[in-house]
C-alpha atoms as a PDB file:
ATOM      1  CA  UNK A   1      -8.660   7.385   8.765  1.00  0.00           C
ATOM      2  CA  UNK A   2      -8.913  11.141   9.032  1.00  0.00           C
ATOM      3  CA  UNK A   3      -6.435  12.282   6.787  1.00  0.00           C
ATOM      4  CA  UNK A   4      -3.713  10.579   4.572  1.00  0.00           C
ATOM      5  CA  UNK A   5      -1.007  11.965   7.156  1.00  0.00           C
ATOM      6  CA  UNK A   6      -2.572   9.911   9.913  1.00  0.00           C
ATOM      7  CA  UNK A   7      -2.925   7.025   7.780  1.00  0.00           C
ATOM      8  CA  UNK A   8       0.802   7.078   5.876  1.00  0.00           C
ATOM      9  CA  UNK A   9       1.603   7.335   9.748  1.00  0.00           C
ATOM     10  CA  UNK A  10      -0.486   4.288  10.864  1.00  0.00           C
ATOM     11  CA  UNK A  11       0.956   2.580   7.498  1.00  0.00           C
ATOM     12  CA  UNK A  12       4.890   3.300   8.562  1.00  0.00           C
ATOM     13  CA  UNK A  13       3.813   1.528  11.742  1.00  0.00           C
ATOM     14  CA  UNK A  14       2.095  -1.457  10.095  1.00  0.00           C
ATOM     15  CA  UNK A  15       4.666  -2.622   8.290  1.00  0.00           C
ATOM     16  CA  UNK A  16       6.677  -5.428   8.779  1.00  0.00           C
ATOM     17  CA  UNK A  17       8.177  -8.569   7.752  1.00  0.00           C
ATOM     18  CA  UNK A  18       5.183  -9.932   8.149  1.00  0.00           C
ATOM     19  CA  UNK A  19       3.316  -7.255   5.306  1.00  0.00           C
ATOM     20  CA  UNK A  20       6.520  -7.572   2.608  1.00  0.00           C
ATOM     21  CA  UNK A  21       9.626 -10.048   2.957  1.00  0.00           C
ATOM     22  CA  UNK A  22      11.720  -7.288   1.186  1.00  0.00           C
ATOM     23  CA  UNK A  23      10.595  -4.907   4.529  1.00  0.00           C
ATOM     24  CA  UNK A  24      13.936  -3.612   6.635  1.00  0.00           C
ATOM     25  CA  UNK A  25      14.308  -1.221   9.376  1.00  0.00           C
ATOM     26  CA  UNK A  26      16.074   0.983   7.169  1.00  0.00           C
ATOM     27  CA  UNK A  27      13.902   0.959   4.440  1.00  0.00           C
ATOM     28  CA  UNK A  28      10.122   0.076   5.887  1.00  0.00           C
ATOM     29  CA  UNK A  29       8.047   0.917   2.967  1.00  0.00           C
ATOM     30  CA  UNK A  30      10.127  -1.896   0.335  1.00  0.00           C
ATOM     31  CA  UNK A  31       7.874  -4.299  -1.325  1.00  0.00           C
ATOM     32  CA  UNK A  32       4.889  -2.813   0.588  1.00  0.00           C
ATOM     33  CA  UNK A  33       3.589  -1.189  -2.755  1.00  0.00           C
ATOM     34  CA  UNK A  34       0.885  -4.154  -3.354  1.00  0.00           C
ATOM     35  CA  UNK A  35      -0.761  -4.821  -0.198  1.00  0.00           C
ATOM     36  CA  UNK A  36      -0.515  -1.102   0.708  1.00  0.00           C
ATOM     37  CA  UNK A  37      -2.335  -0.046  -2.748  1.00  0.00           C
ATOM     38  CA  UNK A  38      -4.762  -2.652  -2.167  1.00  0.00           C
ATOM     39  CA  UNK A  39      -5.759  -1.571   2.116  1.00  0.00           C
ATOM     40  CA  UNK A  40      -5.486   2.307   0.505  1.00  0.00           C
ATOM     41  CA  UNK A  41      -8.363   1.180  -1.608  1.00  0.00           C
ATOM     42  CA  UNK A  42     -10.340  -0.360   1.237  1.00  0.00           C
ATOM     43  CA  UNK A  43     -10.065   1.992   3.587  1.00  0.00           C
ATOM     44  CA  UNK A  44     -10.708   5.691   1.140  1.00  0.00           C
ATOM     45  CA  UNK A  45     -12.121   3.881  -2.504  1.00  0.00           C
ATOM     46  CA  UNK A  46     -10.616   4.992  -5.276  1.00  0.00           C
ATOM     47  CA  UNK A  47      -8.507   3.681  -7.591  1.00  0.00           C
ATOM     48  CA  UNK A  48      -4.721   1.200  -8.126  1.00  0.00           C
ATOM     49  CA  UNK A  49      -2.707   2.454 -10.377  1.00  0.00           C
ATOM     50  CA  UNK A  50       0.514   0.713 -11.615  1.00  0.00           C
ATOM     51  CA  UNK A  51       4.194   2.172 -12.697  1.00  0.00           C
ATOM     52  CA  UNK A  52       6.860   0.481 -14.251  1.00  0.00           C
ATOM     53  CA  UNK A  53      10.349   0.988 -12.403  1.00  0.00           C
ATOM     54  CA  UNK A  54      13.146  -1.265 -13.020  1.00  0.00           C
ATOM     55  CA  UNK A  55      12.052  -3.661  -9.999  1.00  0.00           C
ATOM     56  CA  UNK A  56       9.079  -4.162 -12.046  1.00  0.00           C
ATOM     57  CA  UNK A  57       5.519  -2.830 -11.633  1.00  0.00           C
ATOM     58  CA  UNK A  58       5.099  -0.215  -8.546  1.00  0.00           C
ATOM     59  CA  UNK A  59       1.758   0.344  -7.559  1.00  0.00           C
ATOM     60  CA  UNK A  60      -0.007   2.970  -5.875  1.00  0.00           C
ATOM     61  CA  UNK A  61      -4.020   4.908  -5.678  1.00  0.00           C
ATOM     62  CA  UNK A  62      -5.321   7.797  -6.940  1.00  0.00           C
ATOM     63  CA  UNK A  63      -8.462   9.027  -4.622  1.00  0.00           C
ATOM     64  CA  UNK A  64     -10.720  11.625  -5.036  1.00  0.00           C
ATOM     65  CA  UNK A  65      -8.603  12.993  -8.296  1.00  0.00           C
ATOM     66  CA  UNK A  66      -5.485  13.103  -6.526  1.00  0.00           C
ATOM     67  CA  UNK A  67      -2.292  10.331  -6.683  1.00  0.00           C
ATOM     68  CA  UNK A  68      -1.434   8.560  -3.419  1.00  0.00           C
ATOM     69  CA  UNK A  69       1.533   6.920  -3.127  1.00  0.00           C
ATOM     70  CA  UNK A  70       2.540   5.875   0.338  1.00  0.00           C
ATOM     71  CA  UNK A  71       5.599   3.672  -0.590  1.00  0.00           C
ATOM     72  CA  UNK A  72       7.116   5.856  -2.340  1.00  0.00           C
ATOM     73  CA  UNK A  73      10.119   6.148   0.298  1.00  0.00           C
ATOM     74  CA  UNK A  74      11.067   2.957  -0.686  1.00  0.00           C
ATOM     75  CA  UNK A  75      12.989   4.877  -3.577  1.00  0.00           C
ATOM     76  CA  UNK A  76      16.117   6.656  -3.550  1.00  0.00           C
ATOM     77  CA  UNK A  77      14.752   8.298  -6.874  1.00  0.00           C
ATOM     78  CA  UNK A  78      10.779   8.712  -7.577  1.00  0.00           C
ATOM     79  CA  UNK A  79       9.602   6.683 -10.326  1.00  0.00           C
ATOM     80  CA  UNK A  80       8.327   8.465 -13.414  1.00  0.00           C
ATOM     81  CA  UNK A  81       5.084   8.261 -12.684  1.00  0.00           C
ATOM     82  CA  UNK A  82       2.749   6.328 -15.837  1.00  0.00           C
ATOM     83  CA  UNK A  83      -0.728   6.355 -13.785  1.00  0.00           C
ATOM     84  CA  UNK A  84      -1.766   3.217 -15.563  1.00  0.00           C
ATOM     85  CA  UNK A  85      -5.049   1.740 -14.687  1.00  0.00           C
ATOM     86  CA  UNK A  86      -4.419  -1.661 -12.144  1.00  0.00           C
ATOM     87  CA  UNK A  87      -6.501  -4.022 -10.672  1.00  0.00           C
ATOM     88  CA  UNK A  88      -6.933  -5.734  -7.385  1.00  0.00           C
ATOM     89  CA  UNK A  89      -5.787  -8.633  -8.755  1.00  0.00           C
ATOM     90  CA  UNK A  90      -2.693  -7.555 -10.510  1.00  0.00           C
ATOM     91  CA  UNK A  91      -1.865  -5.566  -7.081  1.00  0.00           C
ATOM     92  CA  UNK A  92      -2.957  -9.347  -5.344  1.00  0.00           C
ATOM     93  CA  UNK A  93      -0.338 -10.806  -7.346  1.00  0.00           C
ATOM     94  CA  UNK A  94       2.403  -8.264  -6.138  1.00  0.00           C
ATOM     95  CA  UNK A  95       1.597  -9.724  -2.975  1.00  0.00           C
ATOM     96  CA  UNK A  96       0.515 -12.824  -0.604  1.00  0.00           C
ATOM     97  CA  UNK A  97      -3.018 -12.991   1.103  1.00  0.00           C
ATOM     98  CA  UNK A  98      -1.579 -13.435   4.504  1.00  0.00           C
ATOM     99  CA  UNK A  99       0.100  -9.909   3.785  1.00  0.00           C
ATOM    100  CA  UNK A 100      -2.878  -8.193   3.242  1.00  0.00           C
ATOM    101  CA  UNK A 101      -4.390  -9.925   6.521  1.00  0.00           C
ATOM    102  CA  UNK A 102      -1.611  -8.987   8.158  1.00  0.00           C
ATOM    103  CA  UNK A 103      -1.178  -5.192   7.241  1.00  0.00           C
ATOM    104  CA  UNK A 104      -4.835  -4.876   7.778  1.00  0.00           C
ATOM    105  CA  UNK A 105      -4.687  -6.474  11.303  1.00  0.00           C
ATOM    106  CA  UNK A 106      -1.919  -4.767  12.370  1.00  0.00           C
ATOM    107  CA  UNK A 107      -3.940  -1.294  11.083  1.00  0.00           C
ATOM    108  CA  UNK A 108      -6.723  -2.552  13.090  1.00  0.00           C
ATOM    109  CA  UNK A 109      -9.042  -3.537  10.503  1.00  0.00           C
ATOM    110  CA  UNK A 110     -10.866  -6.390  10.641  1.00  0.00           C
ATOM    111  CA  UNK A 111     -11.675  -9.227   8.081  1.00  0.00           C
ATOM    112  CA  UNK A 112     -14.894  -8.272   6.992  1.00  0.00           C
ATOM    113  CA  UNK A 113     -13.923  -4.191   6.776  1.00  0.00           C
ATOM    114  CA  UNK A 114     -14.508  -2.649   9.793  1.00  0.00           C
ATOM    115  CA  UNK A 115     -12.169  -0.813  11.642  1.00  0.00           C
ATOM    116  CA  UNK A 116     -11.400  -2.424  15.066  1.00  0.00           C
ATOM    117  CA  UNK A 117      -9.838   0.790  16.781  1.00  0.00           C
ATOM    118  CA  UNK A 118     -13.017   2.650  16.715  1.00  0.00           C
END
């Protein structure tokens, strides 16, 4: 990806049922936090970092220094933010494997982490 505009915009179109059950046409990025924290990491490195919000844990990167959080338009109010240190599995458990096969087909990614649209 060239820049985290052009990715957030491949993300928005990504999305589906089929990445998060809790996705809606009004509300695309809901329950994407997992599996998009997790391709975030694959595709620029870095790091998953976790927030609590009253849903439960929200998670989100931090790459190159800098806090990424691509979901966050699933809220109506930002989350205060805790930066907590995550793993791939606790992100995995936010979410289902066939999600993040999905999201990372439908970005054009393929299994073993190359990017299919080049």
């Amino acid at each position: 990806m060239k820049s985290v505009e052009a990715l957030a915009s491949a993300l928005f179109r990504a999305w589906s049922i089929e990445t998060s059950s809790l996705w809606t046409p009004d509300n695309p990025a809901r329950g994407q936090c997992g599996v998009t924290s997790l391709v975030v990491q694959d595709l620029c490195g870095g790091e998953i970092l976790k927030t609590r919000t009253p849903e439960g844990m929200h998670f989100y990167n931090r790459v190159n220094g800098g806090r990424i959080d691509l979901t966050q338009a699933q809220f109506a109010d930002l989350p205060r933010y805790e930066d907590l240190p995550a793993t791939r599995a606790e992100a995995f458990a936010d979410t289902a494997l066939s999600q993040y096969r999905a999201l990372r087909r439908n970005l054009g990614i393929s299994a073993d982490g190359t990017d299919e649209s080049a």
